[in-house]
Protein backbone atom coordinates (compact mmCIF):
# COMPACT_ATOMS: atom_id res chain seq x y z
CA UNK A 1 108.14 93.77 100.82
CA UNK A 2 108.92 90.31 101.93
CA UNK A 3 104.93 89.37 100.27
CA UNK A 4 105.74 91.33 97.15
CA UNK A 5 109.20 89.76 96.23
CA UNK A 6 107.39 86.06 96.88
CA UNK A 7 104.30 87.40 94.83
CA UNK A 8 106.74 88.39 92.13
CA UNK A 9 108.58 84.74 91.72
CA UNK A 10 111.06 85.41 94.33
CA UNK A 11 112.03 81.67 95.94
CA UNK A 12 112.96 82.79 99.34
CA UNK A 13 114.06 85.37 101.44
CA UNK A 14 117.30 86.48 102.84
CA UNK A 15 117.87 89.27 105.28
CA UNK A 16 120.60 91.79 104.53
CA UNK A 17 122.34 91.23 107.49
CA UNK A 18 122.75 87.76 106.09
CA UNK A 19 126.45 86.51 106.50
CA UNK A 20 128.06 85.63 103.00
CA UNK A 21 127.89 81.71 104.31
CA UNK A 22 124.40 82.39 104.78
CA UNK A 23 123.61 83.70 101.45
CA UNK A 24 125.66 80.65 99.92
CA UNK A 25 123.44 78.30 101.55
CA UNK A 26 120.55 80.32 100.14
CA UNK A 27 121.79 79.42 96.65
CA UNK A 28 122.31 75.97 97.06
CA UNK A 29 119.07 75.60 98.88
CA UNK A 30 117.07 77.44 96.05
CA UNK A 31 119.39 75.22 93.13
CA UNK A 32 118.07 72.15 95.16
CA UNK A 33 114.41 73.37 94.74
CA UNK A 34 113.94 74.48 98.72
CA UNK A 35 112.36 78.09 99.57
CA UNK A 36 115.30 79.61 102.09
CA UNK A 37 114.19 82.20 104.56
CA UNK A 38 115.37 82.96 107.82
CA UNK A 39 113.52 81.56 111.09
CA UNK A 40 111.88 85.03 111.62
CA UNK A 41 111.20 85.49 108.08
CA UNK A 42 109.52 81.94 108.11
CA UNK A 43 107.96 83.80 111.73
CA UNK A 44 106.58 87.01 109.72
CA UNK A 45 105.10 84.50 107.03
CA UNK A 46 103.08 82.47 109.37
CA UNK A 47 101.47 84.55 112.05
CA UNK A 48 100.13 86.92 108.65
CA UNK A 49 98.47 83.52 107.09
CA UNK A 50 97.00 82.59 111.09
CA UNK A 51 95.53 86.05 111.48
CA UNK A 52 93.55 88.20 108.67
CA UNK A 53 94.15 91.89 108.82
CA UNK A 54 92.42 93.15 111.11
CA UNK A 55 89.83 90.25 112.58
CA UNK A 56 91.90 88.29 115.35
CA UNK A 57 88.99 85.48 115.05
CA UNK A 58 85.16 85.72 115.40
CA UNK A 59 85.13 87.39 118.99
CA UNK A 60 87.40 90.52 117.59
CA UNK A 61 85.92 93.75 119.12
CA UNK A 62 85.24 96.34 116.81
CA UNK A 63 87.88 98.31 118.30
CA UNK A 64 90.65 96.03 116.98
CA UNK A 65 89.19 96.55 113.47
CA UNK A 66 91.01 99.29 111.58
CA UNK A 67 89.63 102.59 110.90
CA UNK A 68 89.12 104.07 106.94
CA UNK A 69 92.22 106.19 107.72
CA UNK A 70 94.99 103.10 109.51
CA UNK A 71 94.12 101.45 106.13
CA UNK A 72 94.55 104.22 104.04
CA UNK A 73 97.93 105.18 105.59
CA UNK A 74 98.91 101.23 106.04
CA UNK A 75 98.36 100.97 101.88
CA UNK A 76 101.03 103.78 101.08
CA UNK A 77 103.62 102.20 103.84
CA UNK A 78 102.98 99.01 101.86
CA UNK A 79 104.13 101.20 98.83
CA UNK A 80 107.30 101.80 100.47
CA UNK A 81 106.14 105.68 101.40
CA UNK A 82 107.36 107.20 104.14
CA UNK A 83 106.44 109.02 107.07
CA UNK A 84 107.25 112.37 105.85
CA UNK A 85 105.95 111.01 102.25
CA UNK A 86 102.32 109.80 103.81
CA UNK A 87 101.90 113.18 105.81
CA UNK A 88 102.29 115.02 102.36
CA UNK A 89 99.77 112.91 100.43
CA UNK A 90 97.70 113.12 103.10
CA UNK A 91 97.99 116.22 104.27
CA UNK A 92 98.83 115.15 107.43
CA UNK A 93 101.77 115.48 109.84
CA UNK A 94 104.77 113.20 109.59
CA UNK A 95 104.11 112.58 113.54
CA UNK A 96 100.55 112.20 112.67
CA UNK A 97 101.58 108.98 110.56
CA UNK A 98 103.08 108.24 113.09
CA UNK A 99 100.45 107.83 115.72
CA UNK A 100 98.41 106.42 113.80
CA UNK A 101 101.24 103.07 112.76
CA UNK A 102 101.77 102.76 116.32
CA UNK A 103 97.88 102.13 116.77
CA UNK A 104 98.06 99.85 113.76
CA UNK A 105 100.87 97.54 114.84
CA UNK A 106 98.94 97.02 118.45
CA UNK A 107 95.69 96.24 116.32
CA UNK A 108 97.40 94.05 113.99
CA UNK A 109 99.97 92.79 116.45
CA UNK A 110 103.12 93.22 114.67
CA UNK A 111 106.04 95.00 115.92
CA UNK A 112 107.17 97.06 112.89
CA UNK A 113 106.21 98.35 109.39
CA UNK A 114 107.50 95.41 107.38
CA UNK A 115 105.14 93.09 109.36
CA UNK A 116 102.38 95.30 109.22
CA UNK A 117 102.98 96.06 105.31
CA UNK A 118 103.47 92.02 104.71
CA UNK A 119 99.70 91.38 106.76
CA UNK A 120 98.17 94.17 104.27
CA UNK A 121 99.52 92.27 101.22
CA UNK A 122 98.71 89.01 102.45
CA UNK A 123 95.44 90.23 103.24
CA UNK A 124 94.80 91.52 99.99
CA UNK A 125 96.29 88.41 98.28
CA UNK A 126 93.51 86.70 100.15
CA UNK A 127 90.81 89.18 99.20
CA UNK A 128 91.60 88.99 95.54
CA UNK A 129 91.50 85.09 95.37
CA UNK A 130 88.42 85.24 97.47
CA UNK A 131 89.45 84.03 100.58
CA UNK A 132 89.17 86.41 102.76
């Protein structure tokens, strides 16, 4: 989400568990032309520009790469779909989803579905400008 709010215009990012000093700053930051996010926002951001989806540099072993279906289920999370929601377009279990994010986030080395979601965006941001 963080990829599609900065695609959309968005000038920074601030975490809802921002305090309301913290959101303050924000605004004076983004009135003073600056791009506020948090240090693990700013974290998130970099390590999905050092690292295409997927390819973890030229000696990435095909068994990093991610299969037709990790992609197809990693789109809808992107989406904002849920478990439950994925298993029913799919036709798959909610626990089948399941497996298969935890076997994305060890491929793509991110530790939850926002990461994983902001890597597919950035790497299709990438594709579409042709720099993938």
């Amino acid at each position: 989400m963080i990829f599609q709010a900065l695609k959309a215009g968005a000038c920074g990012y601030v975490l809802k568990r921002s305090d309301e000093q913290e959101i303050l700053d924000a605004i004076r930051e983004v009135r003073a032309g600056g791009a506020p996010m948090t240090s693990e926002v700013a974290r998130m951001v970099v390590r999905s520009f050092q690292s295409p989806l997927g390819n973890d540099g030229p000696a990435t072993e095909k068994k990093n790469e991610l299969t037709e279906r990790e992609l197809e289920i990693l789109a809808l999370v992107a989406k904002g779909h849920s478990n439950k929601e994925i298993g029913a377009i799919l036709n798959i279990s909610p626990a089948t989803v399941a497996r298969h994010l935890v076997n994305v986030f060890e491929k793509l080395h991110v530790r939850c579905r926002t990461e994983a979601a902001a890597r597919y965006l950035q790497s299709n941001a990438m594709a579409e400008l042709g720099l993938s």
